[in-house]
Protein backbone atom coordinates (compact mmCIF):
# COMPACT_ATOMS: atom_id res chain seq x y z
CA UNK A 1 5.55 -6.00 -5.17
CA UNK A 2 9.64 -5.64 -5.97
CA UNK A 3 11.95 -7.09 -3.90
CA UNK A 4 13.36 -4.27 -2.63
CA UNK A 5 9.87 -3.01 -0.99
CA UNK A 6 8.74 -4.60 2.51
CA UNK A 7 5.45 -4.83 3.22
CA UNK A 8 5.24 -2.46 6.25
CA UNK A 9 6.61 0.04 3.81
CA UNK A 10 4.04 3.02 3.14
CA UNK A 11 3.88 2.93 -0.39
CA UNK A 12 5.65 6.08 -2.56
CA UNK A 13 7.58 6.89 1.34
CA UNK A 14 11.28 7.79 2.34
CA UNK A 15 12.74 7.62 5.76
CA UNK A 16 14.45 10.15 5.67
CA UNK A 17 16.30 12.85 8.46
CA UNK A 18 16.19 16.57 7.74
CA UNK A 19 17.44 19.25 9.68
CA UNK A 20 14.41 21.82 11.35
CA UNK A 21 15.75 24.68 9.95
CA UNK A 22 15.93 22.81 6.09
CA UNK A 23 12.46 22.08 6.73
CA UNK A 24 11.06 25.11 7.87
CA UNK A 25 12.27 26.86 4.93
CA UNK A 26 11.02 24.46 2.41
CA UNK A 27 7.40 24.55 4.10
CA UNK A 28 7.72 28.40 4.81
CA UNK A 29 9.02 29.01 1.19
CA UNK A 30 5.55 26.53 0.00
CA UNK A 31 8.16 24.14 -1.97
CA UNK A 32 6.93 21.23 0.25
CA UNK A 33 3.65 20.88 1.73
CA UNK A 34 2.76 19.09 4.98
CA UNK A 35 0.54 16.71 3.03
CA UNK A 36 3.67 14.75 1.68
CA UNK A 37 4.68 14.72 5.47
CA UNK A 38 4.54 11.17 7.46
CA UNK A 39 5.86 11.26 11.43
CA UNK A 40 6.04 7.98 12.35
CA UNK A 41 6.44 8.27 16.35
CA UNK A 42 4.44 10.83 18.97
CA UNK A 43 7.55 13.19 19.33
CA UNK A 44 8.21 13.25 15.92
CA UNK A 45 4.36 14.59 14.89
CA UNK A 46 4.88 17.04 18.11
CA UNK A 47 7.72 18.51 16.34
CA UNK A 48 6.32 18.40 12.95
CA UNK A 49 3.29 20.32 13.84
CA UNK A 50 5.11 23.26 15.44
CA UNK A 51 7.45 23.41 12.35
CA UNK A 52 4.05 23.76 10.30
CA UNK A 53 2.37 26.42 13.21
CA UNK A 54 6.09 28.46 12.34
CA UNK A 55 5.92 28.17 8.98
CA UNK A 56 2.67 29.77 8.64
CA UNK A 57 3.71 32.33 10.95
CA UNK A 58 6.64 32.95 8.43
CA UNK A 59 4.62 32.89 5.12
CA UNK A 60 6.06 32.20 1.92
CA UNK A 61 9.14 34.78 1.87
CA UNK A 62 9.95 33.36 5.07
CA UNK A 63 10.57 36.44 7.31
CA UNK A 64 9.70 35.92 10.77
């Protein structure tokens, strides 16, 4: 393990903040997939699955 890498770290993971919208459009548009997706607390998995349930209701053009 590298110095720079705790432990508790997931391996191959950013924290990271992205803004809804961003991240509807890159699952909608299929340029990110919910597989490389990690919510680490209960609100944050609450909001991640309805941004998946909209994306799919988008499709890949993204039109609503």
């Amino acid at each position: 393990m590298d110095s720079c890498t705790s432990p508790a770290d997931a391996p191959g993971f950013l924290e990271l903040q992205v803004r809804e919208k961003t991240l509807l459009e890159l699952l909608a548009g299929r340029r990110l997939v919910a597989e490389d997706l990690r919510a680490q607390t209960p609100g944050a998995r609450r909001q991640l699955r309805r941004l998946l349930l909209q994306s799919l209701c988008r499709g890949p053009a993204g039109n609503p």
